[in-house]
C-alpha atoms as a PDB file:
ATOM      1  CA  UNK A   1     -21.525 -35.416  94.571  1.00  0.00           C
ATOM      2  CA  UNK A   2     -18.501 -33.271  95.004  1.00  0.00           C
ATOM      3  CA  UNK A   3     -16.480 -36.046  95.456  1.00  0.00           C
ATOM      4  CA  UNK A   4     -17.369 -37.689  92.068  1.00  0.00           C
ATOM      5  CA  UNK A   5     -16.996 -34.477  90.407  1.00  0.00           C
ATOM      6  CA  UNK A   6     -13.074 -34.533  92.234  1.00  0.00           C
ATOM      7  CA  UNK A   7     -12.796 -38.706  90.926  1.00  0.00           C
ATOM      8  CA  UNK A   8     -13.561 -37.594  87.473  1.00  0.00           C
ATOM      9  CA  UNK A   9     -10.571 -34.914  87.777  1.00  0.00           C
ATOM     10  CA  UNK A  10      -8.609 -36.792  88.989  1.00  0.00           C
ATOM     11  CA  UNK A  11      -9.406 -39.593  86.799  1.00  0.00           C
ATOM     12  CA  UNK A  12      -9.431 -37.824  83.390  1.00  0.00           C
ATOM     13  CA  UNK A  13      -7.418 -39.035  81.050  1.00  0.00           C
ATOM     14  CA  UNK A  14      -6.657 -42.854  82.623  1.00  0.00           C
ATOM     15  CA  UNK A  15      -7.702 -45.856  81.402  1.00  0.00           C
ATOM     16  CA  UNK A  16     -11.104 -45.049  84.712  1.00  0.00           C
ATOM     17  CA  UNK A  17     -14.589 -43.631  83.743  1.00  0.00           C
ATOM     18  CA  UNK A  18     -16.801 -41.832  86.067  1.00  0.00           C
ATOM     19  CA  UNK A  19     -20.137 -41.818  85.869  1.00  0.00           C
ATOM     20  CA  UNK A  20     -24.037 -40.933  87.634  1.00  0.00           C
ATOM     21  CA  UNK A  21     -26.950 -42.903  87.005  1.00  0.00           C
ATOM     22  CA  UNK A  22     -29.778 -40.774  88.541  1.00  0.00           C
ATOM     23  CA  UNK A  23     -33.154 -42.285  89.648  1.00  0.00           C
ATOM     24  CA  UNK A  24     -34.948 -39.438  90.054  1.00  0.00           C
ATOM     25  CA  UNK A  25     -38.437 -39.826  88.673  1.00  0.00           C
ATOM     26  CA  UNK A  26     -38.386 -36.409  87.238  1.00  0.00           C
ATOM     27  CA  UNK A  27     -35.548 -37.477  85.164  1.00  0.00           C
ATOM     28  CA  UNK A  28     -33.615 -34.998  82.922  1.00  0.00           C
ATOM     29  CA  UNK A  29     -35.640 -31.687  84.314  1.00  0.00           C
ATOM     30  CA  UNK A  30     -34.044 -32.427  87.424  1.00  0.00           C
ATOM     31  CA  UNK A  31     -30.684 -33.234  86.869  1.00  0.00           C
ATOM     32  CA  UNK A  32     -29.787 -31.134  83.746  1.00  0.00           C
ATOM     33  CA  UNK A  33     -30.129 -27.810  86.230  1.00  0.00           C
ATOM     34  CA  UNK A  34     -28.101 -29.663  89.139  1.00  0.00           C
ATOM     35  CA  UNK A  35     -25.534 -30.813  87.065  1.00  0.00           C
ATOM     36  CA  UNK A  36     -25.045 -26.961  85.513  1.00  0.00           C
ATOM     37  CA  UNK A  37     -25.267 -25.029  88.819  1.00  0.00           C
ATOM     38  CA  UNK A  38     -22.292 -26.987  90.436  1.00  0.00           C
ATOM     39  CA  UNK A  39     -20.256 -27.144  87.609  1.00  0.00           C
ATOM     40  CA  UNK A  40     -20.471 -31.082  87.428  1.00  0.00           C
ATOM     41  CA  UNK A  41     -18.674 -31.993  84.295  1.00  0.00           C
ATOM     42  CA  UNK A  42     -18.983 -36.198  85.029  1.00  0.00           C
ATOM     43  CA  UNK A  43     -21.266 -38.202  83.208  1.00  0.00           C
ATOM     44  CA  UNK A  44     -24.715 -38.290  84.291  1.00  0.00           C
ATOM     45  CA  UNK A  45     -27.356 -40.635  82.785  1.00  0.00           C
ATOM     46  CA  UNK A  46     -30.909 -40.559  84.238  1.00  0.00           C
ATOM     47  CA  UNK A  47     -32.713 -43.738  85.024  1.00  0.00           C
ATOM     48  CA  UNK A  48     -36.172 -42.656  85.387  1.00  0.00           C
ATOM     49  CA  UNK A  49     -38.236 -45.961  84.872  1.00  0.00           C
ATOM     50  CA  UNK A  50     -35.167 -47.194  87.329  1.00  0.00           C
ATOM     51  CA  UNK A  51     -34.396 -50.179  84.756  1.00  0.00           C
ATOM     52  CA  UNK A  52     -30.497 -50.294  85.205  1.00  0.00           C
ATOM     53  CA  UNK A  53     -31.087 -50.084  88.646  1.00  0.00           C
ATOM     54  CA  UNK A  54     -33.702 -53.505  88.740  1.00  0.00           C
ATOM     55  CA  UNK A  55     -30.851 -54.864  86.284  1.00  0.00           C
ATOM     56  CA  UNK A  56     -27.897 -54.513  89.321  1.00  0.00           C
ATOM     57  CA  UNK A  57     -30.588 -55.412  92.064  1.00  0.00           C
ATOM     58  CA  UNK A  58     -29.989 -51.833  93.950  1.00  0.00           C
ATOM     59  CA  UNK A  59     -31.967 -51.399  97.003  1.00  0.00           C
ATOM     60  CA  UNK A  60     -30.154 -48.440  98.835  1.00  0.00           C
ATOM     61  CA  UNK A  61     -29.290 -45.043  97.373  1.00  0.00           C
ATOM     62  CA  UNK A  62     -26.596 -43.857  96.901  1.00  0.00           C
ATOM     63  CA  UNK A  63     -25.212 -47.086  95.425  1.00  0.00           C
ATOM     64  CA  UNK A  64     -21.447 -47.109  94.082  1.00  0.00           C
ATOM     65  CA  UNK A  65     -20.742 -50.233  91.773  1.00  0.00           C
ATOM     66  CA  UNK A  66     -17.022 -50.431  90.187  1.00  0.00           C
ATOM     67  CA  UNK A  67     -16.998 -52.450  87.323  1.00  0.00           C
ATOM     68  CA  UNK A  68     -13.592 -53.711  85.077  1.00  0.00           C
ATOM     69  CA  UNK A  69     -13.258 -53.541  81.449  1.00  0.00           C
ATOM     70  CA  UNK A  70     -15.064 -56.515  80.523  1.00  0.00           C
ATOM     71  CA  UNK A  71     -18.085 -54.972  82.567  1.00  0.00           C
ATOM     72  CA  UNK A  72     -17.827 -57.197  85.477  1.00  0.00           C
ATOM     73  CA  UNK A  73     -19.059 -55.650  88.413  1.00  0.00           C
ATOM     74  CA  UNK A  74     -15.706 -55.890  90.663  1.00  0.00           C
ATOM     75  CA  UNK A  75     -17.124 -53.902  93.659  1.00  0.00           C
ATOM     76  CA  UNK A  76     -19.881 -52.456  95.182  1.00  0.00           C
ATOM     77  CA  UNK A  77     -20.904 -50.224  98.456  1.00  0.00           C
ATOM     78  CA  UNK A  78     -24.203 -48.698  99.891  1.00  0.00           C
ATOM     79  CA  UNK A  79     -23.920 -45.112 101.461  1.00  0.00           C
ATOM     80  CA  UNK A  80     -21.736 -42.306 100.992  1.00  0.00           C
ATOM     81  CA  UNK A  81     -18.359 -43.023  99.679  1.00  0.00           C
ATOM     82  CA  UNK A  82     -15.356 -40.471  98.811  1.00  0.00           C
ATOM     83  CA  UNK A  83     -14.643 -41.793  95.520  1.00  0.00           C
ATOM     84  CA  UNK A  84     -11.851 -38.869  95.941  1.00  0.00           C
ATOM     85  CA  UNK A  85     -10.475 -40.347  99.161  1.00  0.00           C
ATOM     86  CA  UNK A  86      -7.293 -42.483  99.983  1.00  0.00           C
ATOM     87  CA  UNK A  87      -9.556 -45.781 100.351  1.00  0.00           C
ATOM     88  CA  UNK A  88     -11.033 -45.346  97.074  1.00  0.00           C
ATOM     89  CA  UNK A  89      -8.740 -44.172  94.887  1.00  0.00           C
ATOM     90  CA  UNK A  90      -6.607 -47.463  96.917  1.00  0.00           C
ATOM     91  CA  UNK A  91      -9.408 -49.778  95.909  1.00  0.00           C
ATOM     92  CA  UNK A  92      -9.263 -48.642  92.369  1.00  0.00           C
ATOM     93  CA  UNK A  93      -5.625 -49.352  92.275  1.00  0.00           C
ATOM     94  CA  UNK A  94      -5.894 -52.314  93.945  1.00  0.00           C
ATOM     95  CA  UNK A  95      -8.605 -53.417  91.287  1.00  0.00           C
ATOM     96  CA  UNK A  96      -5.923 -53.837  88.492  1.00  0.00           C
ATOM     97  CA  UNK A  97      -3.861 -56.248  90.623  1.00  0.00           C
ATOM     98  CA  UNK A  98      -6.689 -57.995  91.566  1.00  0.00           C
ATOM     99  CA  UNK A  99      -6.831 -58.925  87.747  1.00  0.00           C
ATOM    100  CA  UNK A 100      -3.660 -60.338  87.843  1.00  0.00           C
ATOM    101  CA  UNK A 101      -3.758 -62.811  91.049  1.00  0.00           C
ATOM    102  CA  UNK A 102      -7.399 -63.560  90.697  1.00  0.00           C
ATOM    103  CA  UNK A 103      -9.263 -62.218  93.766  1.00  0.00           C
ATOM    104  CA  UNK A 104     -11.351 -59.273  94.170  1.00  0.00           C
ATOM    105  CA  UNK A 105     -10.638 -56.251  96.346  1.00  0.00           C
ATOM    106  CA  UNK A 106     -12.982 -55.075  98.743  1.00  0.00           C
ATOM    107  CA  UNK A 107     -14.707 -51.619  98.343  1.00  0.00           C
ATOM    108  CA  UNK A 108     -14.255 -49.377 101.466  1.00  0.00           C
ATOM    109  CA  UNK A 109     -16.977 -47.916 103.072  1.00  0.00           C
END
């Protein structure tokens, strides 16, 4: 999760949100106290009964979905991904373009 907390830095204040759903069946009284001892300042929603997650068909954790601003899921990966790394941060830019000539990028893994 480091690197998310980095993407929301470096993110902050661009027209990008960040955000955590977490599926742990503990919910809140597990990620409240994670969140606060690394300093995580991203958004963090918990999806205990895993609802969202049935929603976007999600099989694999973690799961990274990029959606535009119409809420159209534009890409998606299974597995680790530095959402602070060249690729990503690549495939975000790339994601606005995209827009423009019609096709959809596709999200390094």
């Amino acid at each position: 999760m480091p690197s998310v907390q980095k993407a929301h830095e470096l993110f902050q204040g661009k027209d990008v949100v960040i955000l955590m759903i977490s599926i742990d069946g503990k919910g809140e009284r597990a990620v409240a106290p994670l969140m606060e001892a690394h300093g995580y300042t991203f958004t963090s929603l918990v999806d205990q009964r895993m609802e969202v997650a049935r929603q976007f068909g999600m099989r694999l954790v973690p799961t990274t979905y990029v959606m535009n601003q119409e809420g159209a899921i534009v890409g998606a990966g299974y597995g680790p991904i530095d959402l602070a790394g060249p690729e990503f941060l690549q495939f975000v830019a790339s994601v606005e373009t995209a827009a423009e000539v019609g096709r959809l990028p596709t999200l390094p893994q």
